[in-house]
PDB file of N, CA and C in Angstrom:
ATOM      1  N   UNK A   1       0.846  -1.178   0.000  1.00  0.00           N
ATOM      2  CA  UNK A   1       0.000   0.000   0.000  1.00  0.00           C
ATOM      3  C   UNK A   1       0.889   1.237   0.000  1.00  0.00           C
ATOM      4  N   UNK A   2       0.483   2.385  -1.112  1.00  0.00           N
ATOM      5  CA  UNK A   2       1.060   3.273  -1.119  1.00  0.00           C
ATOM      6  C   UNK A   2       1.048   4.372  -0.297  1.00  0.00           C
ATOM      7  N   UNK A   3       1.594   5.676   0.013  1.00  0.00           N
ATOM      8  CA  UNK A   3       0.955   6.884   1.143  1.00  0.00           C
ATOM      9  C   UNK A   3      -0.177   7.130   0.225  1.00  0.00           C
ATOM     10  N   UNK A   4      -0.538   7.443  -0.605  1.00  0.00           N
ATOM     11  CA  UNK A   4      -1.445   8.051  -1.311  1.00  0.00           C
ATOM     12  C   UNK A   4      -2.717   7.025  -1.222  1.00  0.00           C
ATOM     13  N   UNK A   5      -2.635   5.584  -0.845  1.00  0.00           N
ATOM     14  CA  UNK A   5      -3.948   4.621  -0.337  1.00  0.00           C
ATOM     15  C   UNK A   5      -3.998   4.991   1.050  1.00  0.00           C
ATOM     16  N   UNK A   6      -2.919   4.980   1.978  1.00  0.00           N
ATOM     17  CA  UNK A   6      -3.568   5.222   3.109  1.00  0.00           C
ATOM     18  C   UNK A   6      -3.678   6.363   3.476  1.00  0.00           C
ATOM     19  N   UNK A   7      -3.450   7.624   3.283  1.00  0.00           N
ATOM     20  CA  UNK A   7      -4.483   8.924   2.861  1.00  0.00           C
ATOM     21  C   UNK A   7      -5.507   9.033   2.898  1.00  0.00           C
ATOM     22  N   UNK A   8      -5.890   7.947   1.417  1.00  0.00           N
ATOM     23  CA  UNK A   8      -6.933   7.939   0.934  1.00  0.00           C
ATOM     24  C   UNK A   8      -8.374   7.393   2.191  1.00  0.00           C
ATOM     25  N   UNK A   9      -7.788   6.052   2.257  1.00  0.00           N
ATOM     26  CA  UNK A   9      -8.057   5.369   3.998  1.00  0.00           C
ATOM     27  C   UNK A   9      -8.599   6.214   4.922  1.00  0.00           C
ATOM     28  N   UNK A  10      -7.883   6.739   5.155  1.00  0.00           N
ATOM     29  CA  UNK A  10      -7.984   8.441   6.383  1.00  0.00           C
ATOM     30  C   UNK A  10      -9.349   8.656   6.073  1.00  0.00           C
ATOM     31  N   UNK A  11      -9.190   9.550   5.193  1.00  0.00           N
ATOM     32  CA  UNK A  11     -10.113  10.301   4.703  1.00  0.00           C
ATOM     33  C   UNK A  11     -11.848   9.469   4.668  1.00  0.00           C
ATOM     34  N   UNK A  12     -11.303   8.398   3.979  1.00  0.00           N
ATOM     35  CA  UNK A  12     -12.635   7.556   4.364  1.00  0.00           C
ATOM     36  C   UNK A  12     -13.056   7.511   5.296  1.00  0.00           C
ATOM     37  N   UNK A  13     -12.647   6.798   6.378  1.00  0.00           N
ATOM     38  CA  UNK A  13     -12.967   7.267   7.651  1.00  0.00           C
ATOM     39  C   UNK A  13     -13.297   8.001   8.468  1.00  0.00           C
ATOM     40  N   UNK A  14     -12.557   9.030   7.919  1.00  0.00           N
ATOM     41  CA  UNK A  14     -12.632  10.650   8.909  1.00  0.00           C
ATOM     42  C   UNK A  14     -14.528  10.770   8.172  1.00  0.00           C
ATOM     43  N   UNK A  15     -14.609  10.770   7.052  1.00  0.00           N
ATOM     44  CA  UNK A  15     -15.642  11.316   6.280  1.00  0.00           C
ATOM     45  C   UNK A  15     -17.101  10.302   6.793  1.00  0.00           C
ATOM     46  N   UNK A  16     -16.836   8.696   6.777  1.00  0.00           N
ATOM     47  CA  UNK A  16     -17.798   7.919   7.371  1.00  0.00           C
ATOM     48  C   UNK A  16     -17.836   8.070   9.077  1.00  0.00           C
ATOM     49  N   UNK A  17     -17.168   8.757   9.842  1.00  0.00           N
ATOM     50  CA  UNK A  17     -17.315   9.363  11.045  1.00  0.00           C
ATOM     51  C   UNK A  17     -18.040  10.134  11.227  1.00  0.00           C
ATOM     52  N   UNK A  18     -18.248  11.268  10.356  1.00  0.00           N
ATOM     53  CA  UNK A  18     -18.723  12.738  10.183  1.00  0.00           C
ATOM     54  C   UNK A  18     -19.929  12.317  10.248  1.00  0.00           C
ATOM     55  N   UNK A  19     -20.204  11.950   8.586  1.00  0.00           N
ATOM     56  CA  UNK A  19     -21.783  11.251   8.477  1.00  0.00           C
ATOM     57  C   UNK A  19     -22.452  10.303  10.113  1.00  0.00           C
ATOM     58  N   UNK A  20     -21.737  10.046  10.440  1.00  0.00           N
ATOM     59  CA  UNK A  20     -22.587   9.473  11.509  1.00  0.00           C
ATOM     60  C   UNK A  20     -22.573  10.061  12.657  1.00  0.00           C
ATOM     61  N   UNK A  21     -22.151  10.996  12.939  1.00  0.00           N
ATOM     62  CA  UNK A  21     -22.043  11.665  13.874  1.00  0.00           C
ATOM     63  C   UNK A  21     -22.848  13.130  13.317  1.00  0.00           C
ATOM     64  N   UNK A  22     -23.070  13.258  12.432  1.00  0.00           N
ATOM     65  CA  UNK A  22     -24.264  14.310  11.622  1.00  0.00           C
ATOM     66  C   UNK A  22     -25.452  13.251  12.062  1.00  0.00           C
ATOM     67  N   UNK A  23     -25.958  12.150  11.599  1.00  0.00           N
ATOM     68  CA  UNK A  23     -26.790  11.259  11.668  1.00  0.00           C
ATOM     69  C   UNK A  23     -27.487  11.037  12.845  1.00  0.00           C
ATOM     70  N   UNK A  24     -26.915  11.254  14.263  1.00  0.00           N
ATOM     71  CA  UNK A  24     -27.001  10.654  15.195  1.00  0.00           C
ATOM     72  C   UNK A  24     -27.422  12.474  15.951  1.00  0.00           C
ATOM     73  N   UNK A  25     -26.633  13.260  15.576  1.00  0.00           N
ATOM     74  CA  UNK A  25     -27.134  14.595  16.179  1.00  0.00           C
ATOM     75  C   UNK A  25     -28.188  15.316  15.536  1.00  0.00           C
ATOM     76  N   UNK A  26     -28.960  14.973  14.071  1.00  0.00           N
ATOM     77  CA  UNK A  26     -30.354  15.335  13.099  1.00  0.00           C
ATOM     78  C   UNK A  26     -31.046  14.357  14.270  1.00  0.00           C
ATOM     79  N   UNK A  27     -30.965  13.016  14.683  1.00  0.00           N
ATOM     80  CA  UNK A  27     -32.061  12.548  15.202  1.00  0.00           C
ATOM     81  C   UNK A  27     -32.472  12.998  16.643  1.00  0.00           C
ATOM     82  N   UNK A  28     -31.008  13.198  17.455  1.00  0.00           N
ATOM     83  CA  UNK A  28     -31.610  13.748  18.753  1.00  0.00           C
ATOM     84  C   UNK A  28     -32.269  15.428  18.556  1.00  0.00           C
ATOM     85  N   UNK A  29     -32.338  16.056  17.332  1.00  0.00           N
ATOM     86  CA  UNK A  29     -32.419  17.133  17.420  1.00  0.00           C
ATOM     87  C   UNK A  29     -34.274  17.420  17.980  1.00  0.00           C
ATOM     88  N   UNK A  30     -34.945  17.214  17.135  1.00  0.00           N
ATOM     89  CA  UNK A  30     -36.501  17.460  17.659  1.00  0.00           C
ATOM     90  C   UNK A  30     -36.380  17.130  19.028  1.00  0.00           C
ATOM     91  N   UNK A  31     -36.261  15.912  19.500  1.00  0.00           N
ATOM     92  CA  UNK A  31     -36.223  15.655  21.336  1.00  0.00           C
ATOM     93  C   UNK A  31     -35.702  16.780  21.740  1.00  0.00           C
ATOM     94  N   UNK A  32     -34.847  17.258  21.745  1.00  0.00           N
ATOM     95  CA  UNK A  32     -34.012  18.161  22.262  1.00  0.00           C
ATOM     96  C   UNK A  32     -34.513  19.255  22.522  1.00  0.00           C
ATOM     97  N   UNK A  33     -35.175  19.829  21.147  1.00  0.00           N
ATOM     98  CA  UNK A  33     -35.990  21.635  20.828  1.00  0.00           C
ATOM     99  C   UNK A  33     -37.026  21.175  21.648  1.00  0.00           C
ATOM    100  N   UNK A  34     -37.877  19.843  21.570  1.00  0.00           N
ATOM    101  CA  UNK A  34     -39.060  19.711  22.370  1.00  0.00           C
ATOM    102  C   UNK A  34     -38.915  20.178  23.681  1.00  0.00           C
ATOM    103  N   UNK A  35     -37.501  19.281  24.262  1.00  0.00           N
ATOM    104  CA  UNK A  35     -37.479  19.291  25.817  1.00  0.00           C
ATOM    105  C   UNK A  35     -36.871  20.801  26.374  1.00  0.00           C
ATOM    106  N   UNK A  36     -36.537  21.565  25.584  1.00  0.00           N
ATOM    107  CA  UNK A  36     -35.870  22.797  25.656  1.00  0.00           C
ATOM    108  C   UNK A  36     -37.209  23.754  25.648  1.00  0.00           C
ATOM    109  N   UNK A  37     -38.414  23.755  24.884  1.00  0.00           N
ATOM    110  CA  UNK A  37     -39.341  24.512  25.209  1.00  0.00           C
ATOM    111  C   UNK A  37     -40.232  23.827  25.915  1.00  0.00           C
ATOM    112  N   UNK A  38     -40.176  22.864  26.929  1.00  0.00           N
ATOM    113  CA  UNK A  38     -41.085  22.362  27.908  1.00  0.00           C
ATOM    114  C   UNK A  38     -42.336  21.623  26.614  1.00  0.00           C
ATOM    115  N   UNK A  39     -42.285  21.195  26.047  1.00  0.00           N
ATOM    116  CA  UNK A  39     -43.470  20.817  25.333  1.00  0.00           C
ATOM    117  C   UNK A  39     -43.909  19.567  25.393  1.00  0.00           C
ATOM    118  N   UNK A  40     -45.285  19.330  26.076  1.00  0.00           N
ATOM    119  CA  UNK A  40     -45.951  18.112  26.859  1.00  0.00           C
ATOM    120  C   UNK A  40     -45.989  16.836  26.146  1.00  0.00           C
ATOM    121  N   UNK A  41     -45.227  17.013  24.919  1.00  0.00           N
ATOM    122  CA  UNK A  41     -45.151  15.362  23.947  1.00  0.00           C
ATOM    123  C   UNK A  41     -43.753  15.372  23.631  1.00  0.00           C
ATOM    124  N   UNK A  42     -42.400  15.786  24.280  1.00  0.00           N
ATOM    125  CA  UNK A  42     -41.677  15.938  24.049  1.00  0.00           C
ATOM    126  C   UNK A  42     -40.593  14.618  24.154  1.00  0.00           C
ATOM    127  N   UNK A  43     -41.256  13.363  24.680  1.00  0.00           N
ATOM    128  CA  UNK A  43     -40.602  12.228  24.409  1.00  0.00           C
ATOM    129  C   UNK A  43     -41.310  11.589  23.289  1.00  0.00           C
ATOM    130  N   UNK A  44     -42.638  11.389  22.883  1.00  0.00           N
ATOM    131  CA  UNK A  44     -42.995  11.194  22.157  1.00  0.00           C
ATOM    132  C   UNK A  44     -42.198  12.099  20.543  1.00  0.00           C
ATOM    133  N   UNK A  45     -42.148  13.105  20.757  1.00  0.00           N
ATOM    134  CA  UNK A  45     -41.004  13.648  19.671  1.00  0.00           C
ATOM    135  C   UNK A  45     -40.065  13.070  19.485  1.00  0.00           C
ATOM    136  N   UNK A  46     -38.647  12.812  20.807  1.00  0.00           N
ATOM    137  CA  UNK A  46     -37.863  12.238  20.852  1.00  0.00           C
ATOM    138  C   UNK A  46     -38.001  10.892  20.339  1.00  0.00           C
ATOM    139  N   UNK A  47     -38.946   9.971  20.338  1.00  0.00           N
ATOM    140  CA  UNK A  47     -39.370   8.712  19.630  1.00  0.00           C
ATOM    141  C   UNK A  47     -39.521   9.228  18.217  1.00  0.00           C
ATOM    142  N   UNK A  48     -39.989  10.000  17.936  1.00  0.00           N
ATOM    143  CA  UNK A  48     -40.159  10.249  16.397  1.00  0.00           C
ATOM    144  C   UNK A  48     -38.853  10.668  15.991  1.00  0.00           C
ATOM    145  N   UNK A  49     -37.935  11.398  16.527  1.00  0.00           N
ATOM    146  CA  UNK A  49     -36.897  11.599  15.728  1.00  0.00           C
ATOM    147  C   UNK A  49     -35.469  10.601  15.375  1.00  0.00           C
ATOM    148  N   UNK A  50     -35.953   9.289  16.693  1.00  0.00           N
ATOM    149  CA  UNK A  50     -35.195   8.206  16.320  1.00  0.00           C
ATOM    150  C   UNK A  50     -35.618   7.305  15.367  1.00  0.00           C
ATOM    151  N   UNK A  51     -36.783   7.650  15.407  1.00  0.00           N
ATOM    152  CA  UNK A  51     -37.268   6.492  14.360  1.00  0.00           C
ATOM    153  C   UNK A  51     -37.088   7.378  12.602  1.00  0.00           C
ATOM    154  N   UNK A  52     -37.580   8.039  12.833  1.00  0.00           N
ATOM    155  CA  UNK A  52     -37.334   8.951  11.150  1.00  0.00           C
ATOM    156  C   UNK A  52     -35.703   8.783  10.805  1.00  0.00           C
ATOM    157  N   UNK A  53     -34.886   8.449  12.179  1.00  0.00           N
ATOM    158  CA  UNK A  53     -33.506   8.841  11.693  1.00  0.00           C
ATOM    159  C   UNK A  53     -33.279   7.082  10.861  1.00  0.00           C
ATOM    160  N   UNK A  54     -33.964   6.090  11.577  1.00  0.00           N
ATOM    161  CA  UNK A  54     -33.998   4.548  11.188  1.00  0.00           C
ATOM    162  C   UNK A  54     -34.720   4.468   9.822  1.00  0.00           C
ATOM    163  N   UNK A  55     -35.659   5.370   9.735  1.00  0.00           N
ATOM    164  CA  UNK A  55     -35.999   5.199   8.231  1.00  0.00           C
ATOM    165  C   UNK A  55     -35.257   6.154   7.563  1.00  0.00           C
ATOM    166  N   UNK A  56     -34.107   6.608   7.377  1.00  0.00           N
ATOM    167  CA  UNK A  56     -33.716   7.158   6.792  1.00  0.00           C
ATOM    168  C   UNK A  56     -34.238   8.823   6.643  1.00  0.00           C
ATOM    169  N   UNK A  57     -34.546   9.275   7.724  1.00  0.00           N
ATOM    170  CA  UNK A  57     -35.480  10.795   7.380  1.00  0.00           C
ATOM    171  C   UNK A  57     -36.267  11.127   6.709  1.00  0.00           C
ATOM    172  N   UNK A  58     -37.549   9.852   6.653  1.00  0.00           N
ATOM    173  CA  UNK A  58     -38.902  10.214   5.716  1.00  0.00           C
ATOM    174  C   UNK A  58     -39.822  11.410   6.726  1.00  0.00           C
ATOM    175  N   UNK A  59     -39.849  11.165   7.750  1.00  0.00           N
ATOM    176  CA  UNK A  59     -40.363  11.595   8.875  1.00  0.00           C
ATOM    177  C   UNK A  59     -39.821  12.594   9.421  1.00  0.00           C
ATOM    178  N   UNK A  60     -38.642  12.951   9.411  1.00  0.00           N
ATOM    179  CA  UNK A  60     -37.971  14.062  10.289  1.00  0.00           C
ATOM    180  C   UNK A  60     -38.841  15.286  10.402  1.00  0.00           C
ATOM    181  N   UNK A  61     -38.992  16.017   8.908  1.00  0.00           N
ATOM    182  CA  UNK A  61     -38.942  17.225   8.960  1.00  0.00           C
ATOM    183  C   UNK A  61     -40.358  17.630   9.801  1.00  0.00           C
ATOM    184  N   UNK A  62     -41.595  16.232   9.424  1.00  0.00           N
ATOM    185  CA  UNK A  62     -42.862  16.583  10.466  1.00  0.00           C
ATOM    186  C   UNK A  62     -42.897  16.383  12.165  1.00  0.00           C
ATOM    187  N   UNK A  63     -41.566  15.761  12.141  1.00  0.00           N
ATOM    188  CA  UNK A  63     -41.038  15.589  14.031  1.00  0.00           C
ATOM    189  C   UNK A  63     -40.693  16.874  14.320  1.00  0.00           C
ATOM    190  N   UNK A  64     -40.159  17.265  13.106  1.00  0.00           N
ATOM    191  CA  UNK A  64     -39.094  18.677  13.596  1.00  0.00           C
ATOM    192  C   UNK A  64     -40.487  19.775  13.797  1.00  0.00           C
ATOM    193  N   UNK A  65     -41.026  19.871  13.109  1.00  0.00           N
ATOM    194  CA  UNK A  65     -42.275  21.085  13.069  1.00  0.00           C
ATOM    195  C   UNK A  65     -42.734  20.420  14.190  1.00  0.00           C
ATOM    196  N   UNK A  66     -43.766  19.590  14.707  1.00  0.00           N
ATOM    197  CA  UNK A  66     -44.118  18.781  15.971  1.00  0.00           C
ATOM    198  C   UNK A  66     -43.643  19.220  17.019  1.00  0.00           C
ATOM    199  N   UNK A  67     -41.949  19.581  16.938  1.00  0.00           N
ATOM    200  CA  UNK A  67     -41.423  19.843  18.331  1.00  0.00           C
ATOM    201  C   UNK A  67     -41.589  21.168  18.389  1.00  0.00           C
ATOM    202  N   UNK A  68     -41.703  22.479  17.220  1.00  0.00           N
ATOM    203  CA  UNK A  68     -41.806  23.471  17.389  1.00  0.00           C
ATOM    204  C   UNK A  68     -43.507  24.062  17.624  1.00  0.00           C
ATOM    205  N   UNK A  69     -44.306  23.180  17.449  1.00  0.00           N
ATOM    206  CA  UNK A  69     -45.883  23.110  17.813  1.00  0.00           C
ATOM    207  C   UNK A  69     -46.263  22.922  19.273  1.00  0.00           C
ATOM    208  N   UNK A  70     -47.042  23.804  19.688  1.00  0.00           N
ATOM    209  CA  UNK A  70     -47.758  23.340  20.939  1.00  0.00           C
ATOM    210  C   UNK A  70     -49.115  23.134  21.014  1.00  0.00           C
ATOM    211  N   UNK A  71     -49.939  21.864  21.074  1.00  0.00           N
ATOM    212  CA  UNK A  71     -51.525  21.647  21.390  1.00  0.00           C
ATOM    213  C   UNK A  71     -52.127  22.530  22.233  1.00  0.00           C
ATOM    214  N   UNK A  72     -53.440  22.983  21.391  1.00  0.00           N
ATOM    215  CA  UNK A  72     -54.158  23.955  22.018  1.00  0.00           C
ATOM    216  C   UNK A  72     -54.209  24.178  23.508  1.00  0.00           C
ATOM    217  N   UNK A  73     -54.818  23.617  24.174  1.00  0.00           N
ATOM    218  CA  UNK A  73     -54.656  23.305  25.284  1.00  0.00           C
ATOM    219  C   UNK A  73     -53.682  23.599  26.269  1.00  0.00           C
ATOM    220  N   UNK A  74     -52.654  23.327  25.877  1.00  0.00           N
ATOM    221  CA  UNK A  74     -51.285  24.009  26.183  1.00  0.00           C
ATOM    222  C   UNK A  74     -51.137  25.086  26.095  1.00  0.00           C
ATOM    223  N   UNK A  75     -51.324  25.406  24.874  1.00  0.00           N
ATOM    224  CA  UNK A  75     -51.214  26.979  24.845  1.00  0.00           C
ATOM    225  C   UNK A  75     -52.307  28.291  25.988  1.00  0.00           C
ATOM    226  N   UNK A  76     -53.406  27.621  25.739  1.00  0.00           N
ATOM    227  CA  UNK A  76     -54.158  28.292  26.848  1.00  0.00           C
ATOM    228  C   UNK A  76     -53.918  28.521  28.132  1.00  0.00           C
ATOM    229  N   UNK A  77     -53.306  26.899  28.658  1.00  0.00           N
ATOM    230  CA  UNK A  77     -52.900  26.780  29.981  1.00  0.00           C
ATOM    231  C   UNK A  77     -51.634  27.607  30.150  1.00  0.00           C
ATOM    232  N   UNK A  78     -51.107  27.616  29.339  1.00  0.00           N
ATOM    233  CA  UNK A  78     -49.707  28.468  29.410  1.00  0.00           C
ATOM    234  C   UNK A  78     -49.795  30.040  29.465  1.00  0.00           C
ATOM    235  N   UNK A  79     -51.128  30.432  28.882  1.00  0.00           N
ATOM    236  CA  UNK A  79     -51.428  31.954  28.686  1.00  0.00           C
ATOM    237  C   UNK A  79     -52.130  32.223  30.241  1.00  0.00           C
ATOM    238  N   UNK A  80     -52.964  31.306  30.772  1.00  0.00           N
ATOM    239  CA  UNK A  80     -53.088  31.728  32.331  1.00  0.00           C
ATOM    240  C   UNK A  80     -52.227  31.517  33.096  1.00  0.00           C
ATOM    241  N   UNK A  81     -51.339  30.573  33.269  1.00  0.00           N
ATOM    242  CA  UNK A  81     -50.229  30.307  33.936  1.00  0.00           C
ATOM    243  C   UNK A  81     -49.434  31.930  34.242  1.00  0.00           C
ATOM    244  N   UNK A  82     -49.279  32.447  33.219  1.00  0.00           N
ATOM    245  CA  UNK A  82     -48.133  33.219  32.786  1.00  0.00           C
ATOM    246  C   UNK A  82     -48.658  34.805  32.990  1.00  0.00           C
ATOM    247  N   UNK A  83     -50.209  34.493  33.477  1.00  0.00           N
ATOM    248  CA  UNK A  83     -51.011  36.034  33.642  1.00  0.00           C
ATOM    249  C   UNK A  83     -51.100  37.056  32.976  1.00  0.00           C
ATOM    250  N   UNK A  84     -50.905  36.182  31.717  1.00  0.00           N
ATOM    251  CA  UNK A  84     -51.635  36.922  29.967  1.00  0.00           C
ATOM    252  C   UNK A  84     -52.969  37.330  30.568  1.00  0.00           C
ATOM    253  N   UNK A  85     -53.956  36.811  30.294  1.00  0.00           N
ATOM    254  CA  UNK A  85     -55.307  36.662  30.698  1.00  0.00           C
ATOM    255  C   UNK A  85     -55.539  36.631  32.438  1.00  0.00           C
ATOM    256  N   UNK A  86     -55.072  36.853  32.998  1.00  0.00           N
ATOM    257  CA  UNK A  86     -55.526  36.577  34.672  1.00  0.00           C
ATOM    258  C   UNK A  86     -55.944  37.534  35.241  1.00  0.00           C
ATOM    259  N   UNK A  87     -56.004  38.599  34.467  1.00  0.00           N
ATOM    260  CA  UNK A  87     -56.813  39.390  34.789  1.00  0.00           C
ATOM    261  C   UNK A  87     -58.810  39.635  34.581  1.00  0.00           C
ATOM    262  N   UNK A  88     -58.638  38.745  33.286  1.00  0.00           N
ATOM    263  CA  UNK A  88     -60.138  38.198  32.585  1.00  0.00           C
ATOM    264  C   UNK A  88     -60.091  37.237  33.432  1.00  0.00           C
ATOM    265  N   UNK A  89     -59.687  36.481  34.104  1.00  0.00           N
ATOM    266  CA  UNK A  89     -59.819  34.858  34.637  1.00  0.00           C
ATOM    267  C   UNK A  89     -60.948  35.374  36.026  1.00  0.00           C
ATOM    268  N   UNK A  90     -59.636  36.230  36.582  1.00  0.00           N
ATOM    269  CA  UNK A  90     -60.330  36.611  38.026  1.00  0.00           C
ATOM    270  C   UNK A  90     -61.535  37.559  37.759  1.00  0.00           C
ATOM    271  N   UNK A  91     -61.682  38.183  36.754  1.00  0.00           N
ATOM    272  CA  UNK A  91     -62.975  39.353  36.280  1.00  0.00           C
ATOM    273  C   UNK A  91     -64.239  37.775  36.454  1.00  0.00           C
ATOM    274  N   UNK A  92     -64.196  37.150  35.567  1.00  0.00           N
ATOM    275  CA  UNK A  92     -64.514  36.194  35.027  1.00  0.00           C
ATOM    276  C   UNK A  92     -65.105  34.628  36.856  1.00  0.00           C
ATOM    277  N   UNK A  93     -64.668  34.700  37.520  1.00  0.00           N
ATOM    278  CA  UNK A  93     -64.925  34.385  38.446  1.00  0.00           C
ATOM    279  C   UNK A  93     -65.132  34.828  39.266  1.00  0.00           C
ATOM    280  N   UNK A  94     -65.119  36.773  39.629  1.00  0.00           N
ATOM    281  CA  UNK A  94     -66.067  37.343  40.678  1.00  0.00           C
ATOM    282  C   UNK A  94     -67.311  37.613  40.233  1.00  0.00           C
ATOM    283  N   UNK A  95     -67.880  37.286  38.639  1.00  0.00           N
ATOM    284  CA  UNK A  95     -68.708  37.235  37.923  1.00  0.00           C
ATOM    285  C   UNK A  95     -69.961  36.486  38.190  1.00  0.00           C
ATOM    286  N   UNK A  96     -68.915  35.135  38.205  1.00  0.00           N
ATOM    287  CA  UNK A  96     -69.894  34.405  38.586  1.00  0.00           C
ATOM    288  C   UNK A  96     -69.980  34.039  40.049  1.00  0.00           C
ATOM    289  N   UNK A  97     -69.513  33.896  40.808  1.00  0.00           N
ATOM    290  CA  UNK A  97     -69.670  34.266  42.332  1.00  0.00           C
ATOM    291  C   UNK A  97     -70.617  35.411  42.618  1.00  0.00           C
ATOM    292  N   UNK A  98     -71.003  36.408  42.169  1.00  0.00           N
ATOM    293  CA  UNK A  98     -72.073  37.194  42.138  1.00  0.00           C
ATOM    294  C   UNK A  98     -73.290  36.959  41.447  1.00  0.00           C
ATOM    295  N   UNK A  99     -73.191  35.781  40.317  1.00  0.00           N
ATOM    296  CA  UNK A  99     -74.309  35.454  39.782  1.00  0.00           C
ATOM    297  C   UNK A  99     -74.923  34.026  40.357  1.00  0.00           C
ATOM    298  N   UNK A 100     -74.422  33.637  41.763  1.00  0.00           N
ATOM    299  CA  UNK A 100     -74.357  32.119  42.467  1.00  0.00           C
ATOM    300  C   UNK A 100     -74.978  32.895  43.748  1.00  0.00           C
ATOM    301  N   UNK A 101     -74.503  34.131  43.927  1.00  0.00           N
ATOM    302  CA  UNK A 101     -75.052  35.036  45.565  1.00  0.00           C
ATOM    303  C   UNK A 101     -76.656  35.358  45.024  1.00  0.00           C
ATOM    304  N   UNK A 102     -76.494  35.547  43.693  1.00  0.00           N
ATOM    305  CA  UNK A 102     -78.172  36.203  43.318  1.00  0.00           C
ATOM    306  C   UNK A 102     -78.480  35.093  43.356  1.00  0.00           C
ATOM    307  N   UNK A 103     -78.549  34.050  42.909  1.00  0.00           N
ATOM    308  CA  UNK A 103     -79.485  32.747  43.011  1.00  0.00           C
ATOM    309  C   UNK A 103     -79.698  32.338  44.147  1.00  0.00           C
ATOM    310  N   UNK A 104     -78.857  32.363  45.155  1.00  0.00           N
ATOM    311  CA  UNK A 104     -78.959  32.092  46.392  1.00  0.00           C
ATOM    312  C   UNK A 104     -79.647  32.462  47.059  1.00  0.00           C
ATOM    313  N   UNK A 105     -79.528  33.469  46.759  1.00  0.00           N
ATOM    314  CA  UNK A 105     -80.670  34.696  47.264  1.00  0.00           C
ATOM    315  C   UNK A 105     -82.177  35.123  47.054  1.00  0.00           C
ATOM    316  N   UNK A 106     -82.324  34.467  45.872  1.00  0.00           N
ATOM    317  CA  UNK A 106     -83.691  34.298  45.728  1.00  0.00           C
ATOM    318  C   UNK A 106     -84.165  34.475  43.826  1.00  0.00           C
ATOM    319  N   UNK A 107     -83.207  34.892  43.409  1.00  0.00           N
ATOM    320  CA  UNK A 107     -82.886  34.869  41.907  1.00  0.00           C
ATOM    321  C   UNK A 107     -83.431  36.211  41.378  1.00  0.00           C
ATOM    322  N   UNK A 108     -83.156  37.704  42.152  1.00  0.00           N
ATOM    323  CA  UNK A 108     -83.485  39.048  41.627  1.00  0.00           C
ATOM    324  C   UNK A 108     -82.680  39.093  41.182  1.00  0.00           C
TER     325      UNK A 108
END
């Protein structure tokens, strides 16, 4: 074997390293963005982005949007949490606490 085959060698290697080490950091990526913005399916992501990486990345790019999505629900809970709205929340429940005193009361 000449220097110029095992060079060549190197390089193969160095290059089939890369690729898999690109390979292996595309799949943890959705898990990752999921678990980084708290998002309530964020192992379930992480399952999707190992598996898209096993099929070859048919799947990725809708794991990847997935992890940047949050279910309705979430989002709401997150907007009172955070006292977006908590000011309508509490309007919104001395509301009806005054409309529970009138019934109580005889329903004027």
């Amino acid at each position: 074997m000449s220097g110029l085959d095992i060079f060549a060698l190197i390089v193969l290697i160095v290059l089939l390293l890369a690729v898999l080490v690109i390979w292996i950091v595309l799949a943890m990526l959705p898990g990752k963005i999921a678990r980084q913005r708290n998002h309530p399916q964020a192992e379930a992501i992480n399952v999707g982005g190992w598996v898209s990486a096993l099929l070859l990345g048919v799947m990725w790019p809708f794991v990847l949007v997935w992890a940047f999505t949050r279910p309705q629900s979430a989002e709401s809970e997150q907007a009172v949490s955070d006292g977006e709205s908590g000011d309508e929340v509490s309007a919104l429940r001395d509301r009806v606490a005054g409309l529970e005193a009138k019934l109580a009361a005889g329903g004027d």
